[in-house]
N, C-alpha and C. Protein backbone atom coordinates (compact mmCIF):
# COMPACT_ATOMS: atom_id res chain seq x y z
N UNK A 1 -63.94 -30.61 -161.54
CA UNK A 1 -63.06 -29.94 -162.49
C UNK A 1 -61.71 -29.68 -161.82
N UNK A 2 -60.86 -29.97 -162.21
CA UNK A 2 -59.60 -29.78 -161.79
C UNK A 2 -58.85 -28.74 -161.83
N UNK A 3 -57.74 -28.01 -160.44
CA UNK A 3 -57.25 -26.46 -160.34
C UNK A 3 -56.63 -26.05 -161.58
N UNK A 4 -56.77 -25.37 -162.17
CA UNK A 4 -55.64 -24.35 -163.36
C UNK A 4 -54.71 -23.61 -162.51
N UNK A 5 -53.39 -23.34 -163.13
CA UNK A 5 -52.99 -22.35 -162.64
C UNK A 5 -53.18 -21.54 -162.91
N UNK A 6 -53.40 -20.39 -161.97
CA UNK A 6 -53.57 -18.59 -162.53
C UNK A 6 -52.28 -17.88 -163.23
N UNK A 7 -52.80 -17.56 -164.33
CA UNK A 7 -51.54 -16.88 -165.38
C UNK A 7 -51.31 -15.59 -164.32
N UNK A 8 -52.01 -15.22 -163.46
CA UNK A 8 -51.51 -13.85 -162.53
C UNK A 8 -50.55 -14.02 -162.06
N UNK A 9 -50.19 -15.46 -161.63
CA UNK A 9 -49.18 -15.63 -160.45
C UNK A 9 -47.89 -16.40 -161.26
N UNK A 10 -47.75 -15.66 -162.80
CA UNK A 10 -46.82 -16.77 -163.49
C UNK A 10 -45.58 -16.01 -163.44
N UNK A 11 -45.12 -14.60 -162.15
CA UNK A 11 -43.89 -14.72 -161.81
C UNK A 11 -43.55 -16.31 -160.74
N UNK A 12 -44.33 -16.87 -160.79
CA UNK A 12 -44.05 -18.03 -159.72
C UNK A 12 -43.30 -19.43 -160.70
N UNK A 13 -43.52 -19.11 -161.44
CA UNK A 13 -43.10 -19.69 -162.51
C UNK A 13 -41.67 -19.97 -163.39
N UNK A 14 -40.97 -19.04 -162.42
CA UNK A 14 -39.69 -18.59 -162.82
C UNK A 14 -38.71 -17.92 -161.44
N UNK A 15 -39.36 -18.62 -160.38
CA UNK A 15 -38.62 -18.22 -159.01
C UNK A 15 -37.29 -18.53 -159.19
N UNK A 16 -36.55 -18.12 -157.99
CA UNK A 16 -35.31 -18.99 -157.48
C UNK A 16 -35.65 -20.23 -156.41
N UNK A 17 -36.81 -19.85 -156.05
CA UNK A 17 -37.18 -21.57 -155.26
C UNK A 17 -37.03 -22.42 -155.66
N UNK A 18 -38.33 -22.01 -157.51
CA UNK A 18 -38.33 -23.34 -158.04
C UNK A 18 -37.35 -23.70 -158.81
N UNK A 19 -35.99 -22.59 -159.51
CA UNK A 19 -35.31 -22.82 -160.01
C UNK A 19 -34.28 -24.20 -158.79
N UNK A 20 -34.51 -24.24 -157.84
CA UNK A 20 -33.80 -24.48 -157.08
C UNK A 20 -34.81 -26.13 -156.39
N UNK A 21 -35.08 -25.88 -156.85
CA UNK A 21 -36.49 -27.57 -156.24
C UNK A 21 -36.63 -28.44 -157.81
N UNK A 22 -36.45 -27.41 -158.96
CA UNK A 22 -36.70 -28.16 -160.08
C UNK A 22 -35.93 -27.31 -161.35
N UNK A 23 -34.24 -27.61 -161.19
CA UNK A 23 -33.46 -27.12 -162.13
C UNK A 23 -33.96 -26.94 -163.37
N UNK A 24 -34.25 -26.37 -164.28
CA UNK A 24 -34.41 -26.69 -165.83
C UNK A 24 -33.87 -27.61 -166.65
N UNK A 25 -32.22 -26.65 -166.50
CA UNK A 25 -31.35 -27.42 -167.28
C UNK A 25 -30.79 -28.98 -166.95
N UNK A 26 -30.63 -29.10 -165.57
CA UNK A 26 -30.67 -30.13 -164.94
C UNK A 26 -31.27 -31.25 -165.41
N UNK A 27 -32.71 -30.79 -165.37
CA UNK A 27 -33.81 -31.73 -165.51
C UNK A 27 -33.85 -32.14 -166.89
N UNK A 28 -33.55 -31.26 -168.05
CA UNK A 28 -33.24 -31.60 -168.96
C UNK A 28 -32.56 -32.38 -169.67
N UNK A 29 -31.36 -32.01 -168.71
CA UNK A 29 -30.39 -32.82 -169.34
C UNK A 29 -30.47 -34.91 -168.64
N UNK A 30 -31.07 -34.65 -167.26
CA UNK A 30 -31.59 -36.09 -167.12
C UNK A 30 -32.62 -37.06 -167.48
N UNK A 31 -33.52 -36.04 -168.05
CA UNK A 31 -34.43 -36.73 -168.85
C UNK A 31 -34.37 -37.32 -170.26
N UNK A 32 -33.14 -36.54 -170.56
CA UNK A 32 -32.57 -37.05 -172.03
C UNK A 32 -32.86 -36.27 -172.94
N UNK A 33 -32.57 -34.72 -172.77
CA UNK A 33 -33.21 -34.30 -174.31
C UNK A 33 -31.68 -34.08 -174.90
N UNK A 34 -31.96 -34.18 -176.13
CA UNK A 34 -30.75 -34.03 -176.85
C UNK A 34 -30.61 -33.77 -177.99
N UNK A 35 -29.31 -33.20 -178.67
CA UNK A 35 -29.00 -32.34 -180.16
C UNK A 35 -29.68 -32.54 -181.08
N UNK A 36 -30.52 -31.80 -181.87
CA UNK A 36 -31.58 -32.41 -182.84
C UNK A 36 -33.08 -32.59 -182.43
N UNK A 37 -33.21 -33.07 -180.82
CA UNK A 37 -34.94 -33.27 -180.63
C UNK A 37 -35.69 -32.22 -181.23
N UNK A 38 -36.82 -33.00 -181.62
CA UNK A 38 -37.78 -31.97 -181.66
C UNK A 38 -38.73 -32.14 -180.40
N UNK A 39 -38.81 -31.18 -179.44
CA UNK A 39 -39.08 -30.98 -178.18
C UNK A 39 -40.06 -30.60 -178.44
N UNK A 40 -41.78 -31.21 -178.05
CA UNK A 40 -43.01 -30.48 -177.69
C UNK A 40 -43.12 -30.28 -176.12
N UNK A 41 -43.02 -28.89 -175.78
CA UNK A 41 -43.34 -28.56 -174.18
C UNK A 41 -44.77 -28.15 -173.95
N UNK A 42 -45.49 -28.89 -173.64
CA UNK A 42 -47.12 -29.14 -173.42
C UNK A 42 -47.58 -28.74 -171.89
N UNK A 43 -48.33 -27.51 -172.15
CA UNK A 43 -48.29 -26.34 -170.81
C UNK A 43 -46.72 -25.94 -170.36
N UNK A 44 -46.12 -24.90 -171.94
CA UNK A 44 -45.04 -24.83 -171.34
C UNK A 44 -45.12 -22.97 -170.62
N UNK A 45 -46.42 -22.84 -169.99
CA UNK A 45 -46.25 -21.61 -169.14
C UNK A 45 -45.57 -20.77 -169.98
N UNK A 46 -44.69 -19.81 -169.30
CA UNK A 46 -43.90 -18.74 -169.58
C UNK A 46 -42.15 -19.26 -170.03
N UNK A 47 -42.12 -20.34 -170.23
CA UNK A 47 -40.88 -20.72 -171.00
C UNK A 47 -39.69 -21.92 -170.22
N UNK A 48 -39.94 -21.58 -168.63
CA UNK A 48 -39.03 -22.20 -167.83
C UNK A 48 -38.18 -23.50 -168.18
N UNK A 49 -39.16 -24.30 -169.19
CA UNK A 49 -38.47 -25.55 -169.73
C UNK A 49 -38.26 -25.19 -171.08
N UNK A 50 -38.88 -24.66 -171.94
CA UNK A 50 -38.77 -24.49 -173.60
C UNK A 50 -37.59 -23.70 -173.30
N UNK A 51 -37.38 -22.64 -172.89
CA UNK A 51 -35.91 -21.91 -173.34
C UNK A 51 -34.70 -22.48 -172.72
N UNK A 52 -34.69 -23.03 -171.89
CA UNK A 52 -33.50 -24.04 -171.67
C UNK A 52 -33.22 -25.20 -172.55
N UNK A 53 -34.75 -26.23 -172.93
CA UNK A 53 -34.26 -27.04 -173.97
C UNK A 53 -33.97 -26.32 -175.48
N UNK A 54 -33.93 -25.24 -175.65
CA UNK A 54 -33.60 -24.74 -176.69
C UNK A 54 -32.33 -24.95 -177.64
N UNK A 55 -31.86 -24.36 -176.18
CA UNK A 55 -30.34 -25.10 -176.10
C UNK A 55 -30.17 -26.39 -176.31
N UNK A 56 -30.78 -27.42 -175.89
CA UNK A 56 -30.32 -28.52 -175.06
C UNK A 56 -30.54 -29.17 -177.05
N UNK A 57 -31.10 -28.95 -177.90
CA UNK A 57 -31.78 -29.44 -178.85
C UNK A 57 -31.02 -28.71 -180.04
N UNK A 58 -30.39 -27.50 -179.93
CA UNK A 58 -29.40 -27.23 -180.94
C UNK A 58 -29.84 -26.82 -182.23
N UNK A 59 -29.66 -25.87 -183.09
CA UNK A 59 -29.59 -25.26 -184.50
C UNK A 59 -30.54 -25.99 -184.95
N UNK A 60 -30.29 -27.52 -184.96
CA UNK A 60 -31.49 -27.97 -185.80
C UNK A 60 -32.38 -28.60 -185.04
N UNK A 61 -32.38 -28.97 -183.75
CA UNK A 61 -33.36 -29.03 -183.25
C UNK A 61 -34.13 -27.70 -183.12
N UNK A 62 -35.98 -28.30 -182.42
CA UNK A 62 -36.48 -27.27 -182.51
C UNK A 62 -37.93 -27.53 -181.31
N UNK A 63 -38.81 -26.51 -180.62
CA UNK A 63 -38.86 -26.61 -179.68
C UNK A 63 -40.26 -25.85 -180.04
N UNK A 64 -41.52 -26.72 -179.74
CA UNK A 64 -43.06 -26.30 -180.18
C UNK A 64 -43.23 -25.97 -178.73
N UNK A 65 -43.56 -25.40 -178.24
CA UNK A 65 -43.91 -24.53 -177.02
C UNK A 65 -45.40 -24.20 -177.06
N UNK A 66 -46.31 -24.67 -175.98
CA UNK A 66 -48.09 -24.76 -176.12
C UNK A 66 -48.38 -24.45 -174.88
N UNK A 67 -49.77 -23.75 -174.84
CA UNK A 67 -50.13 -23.36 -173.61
C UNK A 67 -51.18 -22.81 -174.18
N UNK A 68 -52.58 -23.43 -173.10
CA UNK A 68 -54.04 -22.64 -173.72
C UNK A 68 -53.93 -21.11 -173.25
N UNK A 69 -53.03 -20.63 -172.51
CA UNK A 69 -53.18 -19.12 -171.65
C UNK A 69 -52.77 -18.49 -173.07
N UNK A 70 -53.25 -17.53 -173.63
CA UNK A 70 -52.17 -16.20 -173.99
C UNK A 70 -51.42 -15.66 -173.55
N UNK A 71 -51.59 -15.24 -172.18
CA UNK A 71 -50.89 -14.45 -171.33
C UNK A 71 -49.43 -15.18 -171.45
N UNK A 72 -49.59 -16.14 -171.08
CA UNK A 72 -48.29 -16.85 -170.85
C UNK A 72 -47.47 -16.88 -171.76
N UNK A 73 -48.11 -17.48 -173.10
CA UNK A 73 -47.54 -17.30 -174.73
C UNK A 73 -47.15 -15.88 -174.50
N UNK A 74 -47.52 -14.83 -174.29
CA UNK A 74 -47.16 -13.61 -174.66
C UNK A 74 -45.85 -13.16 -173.80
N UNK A 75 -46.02 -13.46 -172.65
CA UNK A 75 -44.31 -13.50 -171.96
C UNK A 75 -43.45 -14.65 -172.13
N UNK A 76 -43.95 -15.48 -172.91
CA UNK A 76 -42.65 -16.42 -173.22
C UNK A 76 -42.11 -15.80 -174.79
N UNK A 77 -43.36 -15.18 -175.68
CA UNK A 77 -42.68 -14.56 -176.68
C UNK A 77 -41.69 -13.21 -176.66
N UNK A 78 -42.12 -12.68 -175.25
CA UNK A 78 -41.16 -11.44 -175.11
C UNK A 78 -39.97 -11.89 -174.77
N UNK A 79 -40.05 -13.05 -173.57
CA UNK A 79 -38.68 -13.81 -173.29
C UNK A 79 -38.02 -14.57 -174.77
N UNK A 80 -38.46 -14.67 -175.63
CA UNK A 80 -37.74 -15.53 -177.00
C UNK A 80 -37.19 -14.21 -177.59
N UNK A 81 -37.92 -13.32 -177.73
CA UNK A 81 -37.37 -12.40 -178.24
C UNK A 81 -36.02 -11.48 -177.52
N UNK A 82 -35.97 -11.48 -176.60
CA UNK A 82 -35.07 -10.81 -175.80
C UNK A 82 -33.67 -11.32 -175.78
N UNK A 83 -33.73 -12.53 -175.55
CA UNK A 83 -32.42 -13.91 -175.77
C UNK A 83 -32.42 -14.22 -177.46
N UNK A 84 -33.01 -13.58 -178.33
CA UNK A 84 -32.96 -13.92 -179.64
C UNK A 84 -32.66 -15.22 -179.48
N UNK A 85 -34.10 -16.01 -179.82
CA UNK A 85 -34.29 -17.26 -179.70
C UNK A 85 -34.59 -17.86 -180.84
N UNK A 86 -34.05 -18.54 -181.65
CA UNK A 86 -34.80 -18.57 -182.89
C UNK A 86 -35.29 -20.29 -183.47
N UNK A 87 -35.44 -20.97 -182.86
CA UNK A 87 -35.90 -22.43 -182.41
C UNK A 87 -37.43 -22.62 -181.94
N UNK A 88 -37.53 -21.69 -181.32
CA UNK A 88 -38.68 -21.81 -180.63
C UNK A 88 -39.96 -21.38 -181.17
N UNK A 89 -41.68 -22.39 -181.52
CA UNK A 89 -42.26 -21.71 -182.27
C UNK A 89 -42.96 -21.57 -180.93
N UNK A 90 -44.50 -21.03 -180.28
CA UNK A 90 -45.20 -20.88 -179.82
C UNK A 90 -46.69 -21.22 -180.17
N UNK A 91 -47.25 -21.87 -179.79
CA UNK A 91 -48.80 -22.09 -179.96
C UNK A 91 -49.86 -22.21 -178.53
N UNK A 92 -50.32 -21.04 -179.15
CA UNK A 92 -52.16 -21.07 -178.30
C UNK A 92 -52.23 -22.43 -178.18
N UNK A 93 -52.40 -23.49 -177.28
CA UNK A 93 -53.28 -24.92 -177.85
C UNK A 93 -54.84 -24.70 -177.41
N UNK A 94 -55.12 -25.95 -177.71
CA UNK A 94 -56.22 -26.67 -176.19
C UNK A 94 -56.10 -27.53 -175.24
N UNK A 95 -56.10 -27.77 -174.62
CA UNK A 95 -55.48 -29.33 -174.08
C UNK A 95 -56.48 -30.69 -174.64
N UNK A 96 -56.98 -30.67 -175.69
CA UNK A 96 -56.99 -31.87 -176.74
C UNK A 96 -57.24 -31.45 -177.70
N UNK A 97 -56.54 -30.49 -178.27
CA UNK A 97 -55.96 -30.37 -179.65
C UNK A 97 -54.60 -29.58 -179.69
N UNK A 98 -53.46 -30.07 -180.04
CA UNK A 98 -52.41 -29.19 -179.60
C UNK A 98 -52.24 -28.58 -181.04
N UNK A 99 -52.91 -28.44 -181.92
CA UNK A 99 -52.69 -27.50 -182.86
C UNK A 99 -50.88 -28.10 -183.95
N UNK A 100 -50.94 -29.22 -183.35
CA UNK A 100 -49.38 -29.46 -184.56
C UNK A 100 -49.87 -30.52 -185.26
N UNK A 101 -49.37 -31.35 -186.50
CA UNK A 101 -49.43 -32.21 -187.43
C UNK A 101 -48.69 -33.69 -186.19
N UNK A 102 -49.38 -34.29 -186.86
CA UNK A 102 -49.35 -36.01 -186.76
C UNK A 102 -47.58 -36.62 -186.60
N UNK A 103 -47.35 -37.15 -185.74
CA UNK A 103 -46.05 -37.64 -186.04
C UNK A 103 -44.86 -36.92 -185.98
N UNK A 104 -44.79 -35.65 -184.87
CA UNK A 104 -43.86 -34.41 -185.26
C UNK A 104 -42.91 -34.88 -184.47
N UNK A 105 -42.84 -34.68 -183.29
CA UNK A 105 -42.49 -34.54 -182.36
C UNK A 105 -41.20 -35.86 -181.62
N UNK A 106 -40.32 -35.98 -181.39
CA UNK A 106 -38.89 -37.06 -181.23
C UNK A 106 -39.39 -37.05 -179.26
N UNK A 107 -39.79 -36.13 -178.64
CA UNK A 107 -39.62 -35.56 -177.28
C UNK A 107 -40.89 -34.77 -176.79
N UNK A 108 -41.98 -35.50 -176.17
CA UNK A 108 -42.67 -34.97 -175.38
C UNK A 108 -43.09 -34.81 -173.85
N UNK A 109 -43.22 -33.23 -173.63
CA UNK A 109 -42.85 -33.15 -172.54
C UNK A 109 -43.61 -32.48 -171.51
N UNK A 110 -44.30 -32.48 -170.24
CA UNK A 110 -45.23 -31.71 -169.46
C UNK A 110 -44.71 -31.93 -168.07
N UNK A 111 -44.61 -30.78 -167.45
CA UNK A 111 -44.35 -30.72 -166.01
C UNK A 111 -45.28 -30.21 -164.99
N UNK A 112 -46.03 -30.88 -164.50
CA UNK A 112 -47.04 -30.71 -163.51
C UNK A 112 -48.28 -29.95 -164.22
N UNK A 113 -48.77 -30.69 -165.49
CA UNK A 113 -49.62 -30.32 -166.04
C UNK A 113 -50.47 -31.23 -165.81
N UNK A 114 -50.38 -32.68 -166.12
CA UNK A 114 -51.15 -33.90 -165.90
C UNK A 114 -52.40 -33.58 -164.61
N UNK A 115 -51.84 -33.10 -163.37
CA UNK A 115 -53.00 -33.60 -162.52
C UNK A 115 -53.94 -32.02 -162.82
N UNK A 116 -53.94 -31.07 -163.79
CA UNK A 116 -54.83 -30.19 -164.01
C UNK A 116 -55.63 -30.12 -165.35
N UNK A 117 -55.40 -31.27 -165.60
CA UNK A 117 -56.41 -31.72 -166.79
C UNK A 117 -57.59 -33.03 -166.75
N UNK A 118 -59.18 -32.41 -167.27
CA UNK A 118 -60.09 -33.12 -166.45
C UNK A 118 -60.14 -34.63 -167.35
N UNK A 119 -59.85 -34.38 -168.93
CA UNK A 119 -60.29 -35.59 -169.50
C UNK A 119 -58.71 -35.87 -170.16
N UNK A 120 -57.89 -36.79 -168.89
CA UNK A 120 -56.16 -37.30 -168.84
C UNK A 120 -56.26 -38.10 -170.05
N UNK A 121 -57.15 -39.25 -170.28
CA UNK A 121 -56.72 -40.05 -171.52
C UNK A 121 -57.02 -39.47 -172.83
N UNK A 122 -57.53 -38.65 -172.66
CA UNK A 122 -57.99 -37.62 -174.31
C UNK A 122 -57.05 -36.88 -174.59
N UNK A 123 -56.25 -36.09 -173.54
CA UNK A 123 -54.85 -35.45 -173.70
C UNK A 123 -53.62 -36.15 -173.65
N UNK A 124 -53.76 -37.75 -173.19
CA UNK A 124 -52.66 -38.49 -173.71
C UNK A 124 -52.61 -38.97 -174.89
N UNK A 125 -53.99 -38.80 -175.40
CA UNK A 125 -53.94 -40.12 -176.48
C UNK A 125 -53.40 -38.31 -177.92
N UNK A 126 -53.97 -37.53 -177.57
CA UNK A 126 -53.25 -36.44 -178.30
C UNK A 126 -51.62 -36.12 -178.27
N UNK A 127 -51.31 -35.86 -177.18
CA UNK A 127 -50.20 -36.36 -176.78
C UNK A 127 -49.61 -37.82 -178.25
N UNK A 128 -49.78 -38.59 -177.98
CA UNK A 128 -49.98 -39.66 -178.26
C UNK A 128 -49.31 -39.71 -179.57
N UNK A 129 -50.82 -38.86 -180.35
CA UNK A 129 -51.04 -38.52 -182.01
C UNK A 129 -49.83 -37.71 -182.41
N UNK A 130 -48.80 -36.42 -181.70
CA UNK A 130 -48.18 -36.11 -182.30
C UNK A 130 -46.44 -35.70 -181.74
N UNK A 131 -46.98 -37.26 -181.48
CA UNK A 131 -45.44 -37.99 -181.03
C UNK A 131 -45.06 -39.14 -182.16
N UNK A 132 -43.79 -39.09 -182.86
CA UNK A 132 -43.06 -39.66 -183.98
C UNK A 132 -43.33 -41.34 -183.21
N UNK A 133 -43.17 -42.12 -183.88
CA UNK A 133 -42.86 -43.74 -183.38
C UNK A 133 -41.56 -43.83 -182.48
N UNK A 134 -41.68 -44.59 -181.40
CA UNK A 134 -40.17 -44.20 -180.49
C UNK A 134 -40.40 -43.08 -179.91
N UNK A 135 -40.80 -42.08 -179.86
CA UNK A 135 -41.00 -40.94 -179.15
C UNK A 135 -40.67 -40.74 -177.94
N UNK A 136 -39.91 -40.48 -177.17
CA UNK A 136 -40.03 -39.57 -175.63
C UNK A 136 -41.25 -39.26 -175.07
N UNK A 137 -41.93 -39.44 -174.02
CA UNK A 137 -42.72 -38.30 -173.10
C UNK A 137 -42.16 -38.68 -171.99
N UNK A 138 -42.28 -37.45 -171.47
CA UNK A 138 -41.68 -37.40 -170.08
C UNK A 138 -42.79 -36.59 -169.00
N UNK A 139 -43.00 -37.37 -167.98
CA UNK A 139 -44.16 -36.56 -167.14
C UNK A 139 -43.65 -36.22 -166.27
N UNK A 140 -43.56 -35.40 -165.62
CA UNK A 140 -43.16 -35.02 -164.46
C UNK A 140 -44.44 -34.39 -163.49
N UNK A 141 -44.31 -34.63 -162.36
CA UNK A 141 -45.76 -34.79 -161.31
C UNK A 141 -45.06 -34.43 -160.16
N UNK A 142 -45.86 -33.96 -159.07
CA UNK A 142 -45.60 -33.66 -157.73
C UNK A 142 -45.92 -34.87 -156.88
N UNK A 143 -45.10 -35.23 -156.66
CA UNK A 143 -45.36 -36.53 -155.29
C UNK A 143 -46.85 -36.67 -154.65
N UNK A 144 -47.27 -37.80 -154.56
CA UNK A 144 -48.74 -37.88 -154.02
C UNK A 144 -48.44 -37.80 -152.33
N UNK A 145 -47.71 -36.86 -151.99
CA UNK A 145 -47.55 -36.81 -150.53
C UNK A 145 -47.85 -35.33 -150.17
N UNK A 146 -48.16 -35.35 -148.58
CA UNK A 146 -48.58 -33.73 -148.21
C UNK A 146 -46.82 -32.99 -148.25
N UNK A 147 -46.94 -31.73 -148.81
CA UNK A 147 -46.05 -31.00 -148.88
C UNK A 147 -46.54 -30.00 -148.27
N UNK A 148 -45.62 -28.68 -148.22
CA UNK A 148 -45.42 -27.10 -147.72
C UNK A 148 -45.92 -26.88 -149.38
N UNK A 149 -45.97 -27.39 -150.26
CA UNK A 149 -45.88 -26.32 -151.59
C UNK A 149 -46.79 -27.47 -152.38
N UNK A 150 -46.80 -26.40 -153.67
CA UNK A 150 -48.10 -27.70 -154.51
C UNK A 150 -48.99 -27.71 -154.24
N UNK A 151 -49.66 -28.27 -155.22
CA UNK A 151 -51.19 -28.57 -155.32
C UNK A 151 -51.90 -29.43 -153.95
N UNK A 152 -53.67 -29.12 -153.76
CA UNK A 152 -53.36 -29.94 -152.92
C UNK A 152 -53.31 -31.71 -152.64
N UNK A 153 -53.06 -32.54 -151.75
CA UNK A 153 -53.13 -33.54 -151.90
C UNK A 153 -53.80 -34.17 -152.87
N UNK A 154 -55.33 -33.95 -152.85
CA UNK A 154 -56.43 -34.72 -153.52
C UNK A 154 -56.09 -35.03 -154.93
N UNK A 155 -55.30 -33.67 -155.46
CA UNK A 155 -55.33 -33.09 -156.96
C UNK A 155 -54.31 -34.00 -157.66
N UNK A 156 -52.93 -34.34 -156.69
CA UNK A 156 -52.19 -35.36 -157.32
C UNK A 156 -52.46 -36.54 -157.62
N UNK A 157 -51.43 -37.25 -158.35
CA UNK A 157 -51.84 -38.41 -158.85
C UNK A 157 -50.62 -39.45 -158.67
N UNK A 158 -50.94 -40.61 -158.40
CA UNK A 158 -50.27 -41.53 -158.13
C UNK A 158 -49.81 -42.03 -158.73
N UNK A 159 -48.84 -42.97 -158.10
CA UNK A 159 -48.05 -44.10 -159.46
C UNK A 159 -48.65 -44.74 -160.29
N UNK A 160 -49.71 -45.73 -159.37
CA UNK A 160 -50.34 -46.62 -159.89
C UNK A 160 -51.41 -45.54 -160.82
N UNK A 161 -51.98 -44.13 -160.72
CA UNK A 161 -53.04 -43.56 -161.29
C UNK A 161 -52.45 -43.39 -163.01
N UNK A 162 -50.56 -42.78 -162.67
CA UNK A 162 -49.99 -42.44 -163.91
C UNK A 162 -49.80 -43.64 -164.90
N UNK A 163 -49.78 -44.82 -164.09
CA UNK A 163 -49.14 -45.92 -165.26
C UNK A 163 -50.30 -46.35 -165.34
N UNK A 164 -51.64 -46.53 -165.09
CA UNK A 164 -52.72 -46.85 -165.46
C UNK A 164 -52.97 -46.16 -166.62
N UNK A 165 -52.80 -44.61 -166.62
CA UNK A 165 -53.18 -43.42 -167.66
C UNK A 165 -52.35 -43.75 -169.27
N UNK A 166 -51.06 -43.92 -168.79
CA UNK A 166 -49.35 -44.43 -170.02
C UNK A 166 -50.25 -45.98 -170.65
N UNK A 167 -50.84 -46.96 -170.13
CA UNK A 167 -50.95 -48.07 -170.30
C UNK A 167 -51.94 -47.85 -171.41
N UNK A 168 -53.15 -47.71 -170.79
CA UNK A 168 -54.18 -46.91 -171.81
C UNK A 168 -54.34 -46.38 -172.92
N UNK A 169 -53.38 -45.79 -172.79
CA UNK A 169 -53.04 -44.93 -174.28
C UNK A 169 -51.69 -45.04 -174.88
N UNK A 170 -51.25 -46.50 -174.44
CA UNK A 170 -50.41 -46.82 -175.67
C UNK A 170 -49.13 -46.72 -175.67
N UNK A 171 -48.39 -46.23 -174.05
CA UNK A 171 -47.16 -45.58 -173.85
C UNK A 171 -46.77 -47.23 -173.60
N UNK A 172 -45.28 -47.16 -173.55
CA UNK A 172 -44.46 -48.22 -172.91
C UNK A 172 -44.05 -47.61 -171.45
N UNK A 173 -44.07 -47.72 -170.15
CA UNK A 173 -43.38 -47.22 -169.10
C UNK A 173 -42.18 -47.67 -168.95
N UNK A 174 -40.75 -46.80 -169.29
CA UNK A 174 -39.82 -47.11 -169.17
C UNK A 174 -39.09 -46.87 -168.04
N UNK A 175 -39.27 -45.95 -166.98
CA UNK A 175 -38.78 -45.45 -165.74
C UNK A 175 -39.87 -44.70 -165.01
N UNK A 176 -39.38 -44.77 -163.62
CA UNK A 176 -39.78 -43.79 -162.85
C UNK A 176 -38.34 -43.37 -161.68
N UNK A 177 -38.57 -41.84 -161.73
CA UNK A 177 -37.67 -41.53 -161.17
C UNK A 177 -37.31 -40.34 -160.27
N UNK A 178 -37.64 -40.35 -159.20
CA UNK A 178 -37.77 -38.51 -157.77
C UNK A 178 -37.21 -37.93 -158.84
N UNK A 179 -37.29 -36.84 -158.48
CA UNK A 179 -36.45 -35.43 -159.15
C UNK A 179 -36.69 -34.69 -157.44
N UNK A 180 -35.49 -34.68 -156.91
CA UNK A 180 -35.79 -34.05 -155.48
C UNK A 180 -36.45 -34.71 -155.12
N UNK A 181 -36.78 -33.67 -153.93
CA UNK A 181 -37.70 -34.29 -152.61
C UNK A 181 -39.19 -34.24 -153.11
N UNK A 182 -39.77 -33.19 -154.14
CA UNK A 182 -41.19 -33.37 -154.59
C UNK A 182 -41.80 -33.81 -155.50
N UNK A 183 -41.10 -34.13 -156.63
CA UNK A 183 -41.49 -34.67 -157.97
C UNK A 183 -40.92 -36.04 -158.29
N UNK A 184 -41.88 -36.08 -159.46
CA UNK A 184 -41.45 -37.78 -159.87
C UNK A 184 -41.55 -37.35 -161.48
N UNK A 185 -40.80 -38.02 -161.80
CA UNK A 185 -40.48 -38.17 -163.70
C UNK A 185 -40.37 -39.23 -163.98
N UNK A 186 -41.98 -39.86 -165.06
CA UNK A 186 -42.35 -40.91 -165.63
C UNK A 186 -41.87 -41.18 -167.09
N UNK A 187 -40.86 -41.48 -167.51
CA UNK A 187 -40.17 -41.65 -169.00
C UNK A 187 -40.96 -42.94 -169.70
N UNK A 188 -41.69 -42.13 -170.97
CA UNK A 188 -42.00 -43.75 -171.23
C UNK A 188 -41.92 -43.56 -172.92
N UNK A 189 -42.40 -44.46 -173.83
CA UNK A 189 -42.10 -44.40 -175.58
C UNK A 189 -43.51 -44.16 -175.92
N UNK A 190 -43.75 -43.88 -177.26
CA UNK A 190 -44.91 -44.26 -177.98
C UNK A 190 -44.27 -45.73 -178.86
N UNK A 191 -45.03 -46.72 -178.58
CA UNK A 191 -44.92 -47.48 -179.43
C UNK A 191 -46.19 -48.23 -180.29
């Protein structure tokens, strides 16, 4: 069974480390989200990526925010509320059922969620289901190398593990690309 993160430790979630190892807005803006997406953030924790693409997606874009924790939903709803956020919906999921309709979604998105989920092609192929034709996903993963930080070795996943997983279920792999010294961001379509 593969590590979860502990919702205890989800001030970690919103450091200046990691703001600083893995910009938000940054990352956002290189992965391509843009005016109008409709952004699904899939394990989006306590907000770190949903309230930045909030912005990034504009008035009429709009920004489904999922996470099986409550806890987490519940401080990302205090954080929406505080910044009067009004884009952003929130959902309890599961990680294979994300609780939205068929075909929603322009931009899907998970950051170091992949290597903590036990059955990967059942949550891609969901994934999958409620991503529009053309769709965005964007994975982002921790390097399959030993680090000071992160998961441990065993738990990551490789190049060859991720584009085996994208192939499977239907993605096109359009890039791969570091983000820093620890992560990698896999851009690929639903087609």
């Amino acid at each position: 069974m593969a590590h979860k993160f502990n919702p205890k430790d989800m001030q970690r979630l919103d450091s200046p480390e990691r703001r600083k190892i893995l910009p938000p807005e940054e990352t956002l803006n290189m992965i391509g989200v843009t005016n109008n997406d409709i952004f699904i953030d899939i394990g989006c924790g306590i907000g770190y990526f949903s309230i930045p693409a909030s912005k990034s997606v504009g008035i009429k874009g709009k920004v489904y925010a999922l996470d099986t924790s409550s806890e987490m939903i519940q401080e990302l709803e205090r954080r929406i509320s505080e910044n009067k956020i009004t884009n952003i919906e929130t959902i309890i999921s599961d990680p294979y059922d994300f609780k939205l309709n068929s075909d929603i979604g322009t931009f899907a998105f998970m950051a170091n969620v992949l290597h903590e989920i036990d059955e990967k092609e059942i949550f891609l192929k969901e994934t999958y289901r409620v991503l529009k034709k053309e769709g965005t996903l964007c994975i982002i993963e921790w390097q399959k190398k030993e680090t000071e930080r992160g998961p441990p070795l065993e738990e990551r996943l490789s190049n060859d593990e991720i584009k085996e997983l994208l192939k499977i279920t239907d993605f096109k792999l359009n890039s791969i690309y570091p983000i820093g010294e620890f992560f990698i961001a896999y851009l690929s379509k639903k087609i």
